[in-house]
Protein backbone atom coordinates (compact mmCIF):
# COMPACT_ATOMS: atom_id res chain seq x y z
CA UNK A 1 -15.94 1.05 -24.25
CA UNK A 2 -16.25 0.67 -20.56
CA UNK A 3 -16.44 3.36 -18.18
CA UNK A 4 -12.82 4.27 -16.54
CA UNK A 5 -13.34 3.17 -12.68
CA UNK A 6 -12.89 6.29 -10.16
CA UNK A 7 -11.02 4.98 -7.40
CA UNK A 8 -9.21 1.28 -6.82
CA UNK A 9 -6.34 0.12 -4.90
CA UNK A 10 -4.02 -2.33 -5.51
CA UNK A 11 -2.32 -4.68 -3.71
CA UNK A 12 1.66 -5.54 -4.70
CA UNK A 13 1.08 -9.10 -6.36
CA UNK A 14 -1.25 -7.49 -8.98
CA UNK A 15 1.33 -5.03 -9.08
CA UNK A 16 4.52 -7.02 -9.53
CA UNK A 17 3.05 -9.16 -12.18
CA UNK A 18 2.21 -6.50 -14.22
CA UNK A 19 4.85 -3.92 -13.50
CA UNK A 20 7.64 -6.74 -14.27
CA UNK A 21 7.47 -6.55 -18.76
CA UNK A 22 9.88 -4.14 -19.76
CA UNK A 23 8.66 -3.35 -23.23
CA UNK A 24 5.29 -2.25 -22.08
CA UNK A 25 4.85 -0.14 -18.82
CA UNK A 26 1.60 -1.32 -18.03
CA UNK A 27 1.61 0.16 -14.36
CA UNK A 28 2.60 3.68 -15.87
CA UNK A 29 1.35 4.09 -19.13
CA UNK A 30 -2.14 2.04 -19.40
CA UNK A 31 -3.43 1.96 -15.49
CA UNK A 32 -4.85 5.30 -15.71
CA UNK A 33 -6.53 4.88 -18.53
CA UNK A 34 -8.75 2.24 -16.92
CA UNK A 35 -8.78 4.69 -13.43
CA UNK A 36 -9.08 7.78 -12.66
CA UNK A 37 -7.16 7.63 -9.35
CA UNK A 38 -5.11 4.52 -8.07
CA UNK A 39 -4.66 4.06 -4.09
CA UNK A 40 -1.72 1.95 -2.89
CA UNK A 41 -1.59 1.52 0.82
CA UNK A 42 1.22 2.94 2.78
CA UNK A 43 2.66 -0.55 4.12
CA UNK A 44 2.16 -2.27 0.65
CA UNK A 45 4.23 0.62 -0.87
CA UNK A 46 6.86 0.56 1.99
CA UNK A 47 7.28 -3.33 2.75
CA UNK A 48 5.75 -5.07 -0.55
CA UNK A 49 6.48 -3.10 -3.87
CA UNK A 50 9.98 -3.64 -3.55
CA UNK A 51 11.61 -5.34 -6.49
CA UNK A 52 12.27 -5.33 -9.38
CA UNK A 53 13.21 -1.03 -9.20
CA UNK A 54 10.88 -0.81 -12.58
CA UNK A 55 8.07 -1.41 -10.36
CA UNK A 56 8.13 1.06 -7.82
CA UNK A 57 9.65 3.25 -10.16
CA UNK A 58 5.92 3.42 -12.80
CA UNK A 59 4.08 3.78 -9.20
CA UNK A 60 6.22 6.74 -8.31
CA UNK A 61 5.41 8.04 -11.51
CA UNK A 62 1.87 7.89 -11.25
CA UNK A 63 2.14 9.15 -7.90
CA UNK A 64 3.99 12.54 -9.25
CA UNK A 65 1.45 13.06 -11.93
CA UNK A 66 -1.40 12.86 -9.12
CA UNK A 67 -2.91 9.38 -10.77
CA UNK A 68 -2.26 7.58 -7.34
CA UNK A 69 -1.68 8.32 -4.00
CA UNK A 70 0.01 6.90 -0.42
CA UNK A 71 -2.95 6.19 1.81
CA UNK A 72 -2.97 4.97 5.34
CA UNK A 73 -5.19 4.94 8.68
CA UNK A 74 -4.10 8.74 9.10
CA UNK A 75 -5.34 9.83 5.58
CA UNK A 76 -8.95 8.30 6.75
CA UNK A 77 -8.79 9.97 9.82
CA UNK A 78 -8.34 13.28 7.81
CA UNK A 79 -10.46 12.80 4.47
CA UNK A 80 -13.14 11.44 6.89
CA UNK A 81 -12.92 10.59 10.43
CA UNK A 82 -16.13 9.00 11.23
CA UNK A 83 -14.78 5.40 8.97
CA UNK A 84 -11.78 5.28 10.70
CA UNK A 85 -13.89 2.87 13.34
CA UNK A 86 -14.55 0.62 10.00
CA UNK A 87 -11.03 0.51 8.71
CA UNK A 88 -9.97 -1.16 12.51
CA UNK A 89 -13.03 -3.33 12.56
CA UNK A 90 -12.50 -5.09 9.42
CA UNK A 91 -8.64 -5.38 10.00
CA UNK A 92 -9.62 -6.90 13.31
CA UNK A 93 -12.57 -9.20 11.05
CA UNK A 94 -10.11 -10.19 8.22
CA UNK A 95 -7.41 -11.01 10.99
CA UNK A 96 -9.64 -13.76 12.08
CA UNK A 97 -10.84 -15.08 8.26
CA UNK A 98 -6.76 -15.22 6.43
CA UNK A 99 -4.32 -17.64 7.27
CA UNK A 100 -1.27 -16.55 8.41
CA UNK A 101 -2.43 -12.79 9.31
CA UNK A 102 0.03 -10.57 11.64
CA UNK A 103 1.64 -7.23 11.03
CA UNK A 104 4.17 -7.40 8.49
CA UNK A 105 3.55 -10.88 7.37
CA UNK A 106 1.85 -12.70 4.71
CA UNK A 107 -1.58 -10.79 3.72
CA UNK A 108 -0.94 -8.22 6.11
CA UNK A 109 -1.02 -5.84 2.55
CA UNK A 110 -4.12 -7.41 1.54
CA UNK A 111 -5.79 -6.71 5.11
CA UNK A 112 -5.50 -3.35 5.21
CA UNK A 113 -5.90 -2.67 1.64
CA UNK A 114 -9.42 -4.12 1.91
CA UNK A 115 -10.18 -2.62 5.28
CA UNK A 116 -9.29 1.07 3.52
CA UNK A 117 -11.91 0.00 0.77
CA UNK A 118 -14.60 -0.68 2.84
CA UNK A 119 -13.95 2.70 5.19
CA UNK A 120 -13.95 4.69 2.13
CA UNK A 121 -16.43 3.06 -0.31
CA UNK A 122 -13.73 2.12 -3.24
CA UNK A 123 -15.49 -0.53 -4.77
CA UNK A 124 -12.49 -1.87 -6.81
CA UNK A 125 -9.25 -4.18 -5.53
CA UNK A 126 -6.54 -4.78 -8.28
CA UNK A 127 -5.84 -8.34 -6.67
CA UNK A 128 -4.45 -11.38 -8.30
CA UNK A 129 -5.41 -13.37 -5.39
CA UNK A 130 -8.01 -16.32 -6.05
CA UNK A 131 -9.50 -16.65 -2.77
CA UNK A 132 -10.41 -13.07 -1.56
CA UNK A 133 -13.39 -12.33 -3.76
CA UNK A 134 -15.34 -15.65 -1.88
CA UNK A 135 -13.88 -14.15 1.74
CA UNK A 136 -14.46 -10.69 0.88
CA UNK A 137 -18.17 -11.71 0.36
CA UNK A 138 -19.02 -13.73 3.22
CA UNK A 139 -17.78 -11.21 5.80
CA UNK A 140 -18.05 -7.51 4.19
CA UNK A 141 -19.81 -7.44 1.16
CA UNK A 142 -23.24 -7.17 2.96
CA UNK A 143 -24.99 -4.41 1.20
CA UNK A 144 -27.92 -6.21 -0.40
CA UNK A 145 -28.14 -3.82 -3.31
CA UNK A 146 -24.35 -3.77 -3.93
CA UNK A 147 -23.26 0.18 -4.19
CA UNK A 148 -20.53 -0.52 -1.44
CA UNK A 149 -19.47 -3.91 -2.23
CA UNK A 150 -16.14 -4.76 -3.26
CA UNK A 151 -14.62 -6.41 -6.48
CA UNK A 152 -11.36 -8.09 -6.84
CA UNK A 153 -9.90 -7.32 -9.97
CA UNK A 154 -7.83 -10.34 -10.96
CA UNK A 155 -5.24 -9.59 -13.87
CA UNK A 156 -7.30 -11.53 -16.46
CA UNK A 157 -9.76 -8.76 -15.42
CA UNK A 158 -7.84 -6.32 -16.23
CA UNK A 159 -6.77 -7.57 -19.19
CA UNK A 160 -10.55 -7.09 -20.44
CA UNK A 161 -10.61 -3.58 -18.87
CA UNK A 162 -7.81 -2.87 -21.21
CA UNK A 163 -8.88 -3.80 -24.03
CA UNK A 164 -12.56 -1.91 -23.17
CA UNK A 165 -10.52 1.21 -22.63
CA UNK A 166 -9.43 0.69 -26.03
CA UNK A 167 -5.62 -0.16 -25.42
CA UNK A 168 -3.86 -1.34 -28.49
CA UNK A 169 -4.01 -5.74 -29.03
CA UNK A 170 -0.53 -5.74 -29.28
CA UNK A 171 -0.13 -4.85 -25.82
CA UNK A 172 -2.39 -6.55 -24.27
CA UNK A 173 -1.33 -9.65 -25.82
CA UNK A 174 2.48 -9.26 -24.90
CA UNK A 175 1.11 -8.99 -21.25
CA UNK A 176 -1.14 -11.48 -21.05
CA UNK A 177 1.81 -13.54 -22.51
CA UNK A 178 4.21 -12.18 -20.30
CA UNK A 179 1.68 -13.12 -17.23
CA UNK A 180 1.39 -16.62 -18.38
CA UNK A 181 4.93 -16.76 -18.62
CA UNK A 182 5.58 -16.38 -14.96
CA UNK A 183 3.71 -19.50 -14.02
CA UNK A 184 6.09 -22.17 -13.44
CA UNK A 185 4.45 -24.78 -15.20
CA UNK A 186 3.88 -22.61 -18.69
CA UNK A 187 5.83 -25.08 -21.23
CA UNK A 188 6.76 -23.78 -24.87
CA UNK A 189 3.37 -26.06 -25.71
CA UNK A 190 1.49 -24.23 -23.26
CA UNK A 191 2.40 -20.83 -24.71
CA UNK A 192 1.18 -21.47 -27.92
CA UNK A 193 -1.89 -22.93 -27.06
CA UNK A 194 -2.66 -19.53 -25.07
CA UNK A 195 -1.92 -17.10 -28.39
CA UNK A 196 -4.55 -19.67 -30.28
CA UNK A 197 -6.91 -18.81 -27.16
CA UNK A 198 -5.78 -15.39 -27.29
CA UNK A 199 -6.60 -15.21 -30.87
CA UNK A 200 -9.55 -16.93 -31.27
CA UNK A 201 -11.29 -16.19 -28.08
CA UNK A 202 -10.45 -13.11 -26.35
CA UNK A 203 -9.21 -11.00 -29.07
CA UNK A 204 -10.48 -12.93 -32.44
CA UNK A 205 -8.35 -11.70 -35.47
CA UNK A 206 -10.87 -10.02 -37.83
């Protein structure tokens, strides 16, 4: 078994994906036991994490059992004042690197959620986004020997974290599933060529 990660944050379109299967509450139930403590940034939470209710909902849970938190530029200026400098400067970098970057538009959550990594050293971003791992690395992951450097954790990611952390098959599978599922372009066909993947490759049936 892996190691359960101390900190991450996530950003809402790793959450909505995952938060959306009613069967399983992924968010709720099986997010802590892959980390310890979850960070969601104040204007993700606010503007992002909005619907479906079962979403928001499993965060506020987490957040009343102390497994994740609100964060913003004021709870860096408190736990540690000196990286509040960083959080602006790599809002101001990443502002100049995404498309279609202002306040309260697209990527806006994304921005700040990685500019509250870097100030505070959390090494993990739940992200489903393809692109940020290749930006994130040309303009902030600079430390040679990689201690501060951050990962995006894509869902497929976190599907392997799961089953590490020793989350039942079952579940994982109906997620994965469910994941696939909410690609446009997954046929019937396309389904059950993923279960024979599913079966064979990530999770071969003993």
């Amino acid at each position: 078994m892996r190691a359960k990660a101390d900190k991450a944050i996530i950003d809402a379109d790793f959450a909505l994906k995952l938060g959306q299967l009613e069967k399983y509450r992924i968010l709720e139930v099986y997010l802590p036991e892959c980390v310890e403590l979850l960070y969601i940034h104040e204007h993700v939470y606010n503007n992002e994490i909005l619907m479906p209710p079962t979403v928001k909902e499993q965060i506020d849970s987490l957040i009343q059992n102390g497994q994740a938190q609100i964060v913003n530029r004021n709870f860096i200026a408190t736990e540690k004042p000196e990286a509040v400098s960083i959080y602006d400067e790599i809002q101001d970098l990443l502002q100049q690197n995404i498309i279609d970057t202002v306040a309260g538009h697209k990527n806006w959550g994304e921005i700040v959620s990685i500019a509250f990594s870097k100030a505070l050293g959390i090494n993990y971003f739940l992200s489903d986004e393809s692109r940020l791992q290749g930006i994130i690395d040309e303009h902030i992951n600079l430390d040679m020997e990689g201690t501060d450097n951050i990962k995006v954790i894509r869902v497929a990611d976190f599907f392997e974290w799961m089953r590490d952390a020793g989350v039942e098959r079952k579940v994982i599978k109906l997620a994965w599933l469910f994941y696939e599922n909410l690609k446009d372009h997954t046929t019937k066909k396309d389904i059950e060529k993923l279960k024979r993947w599913f079966d064979n490759e990530f999770w071969l049936v003993e």
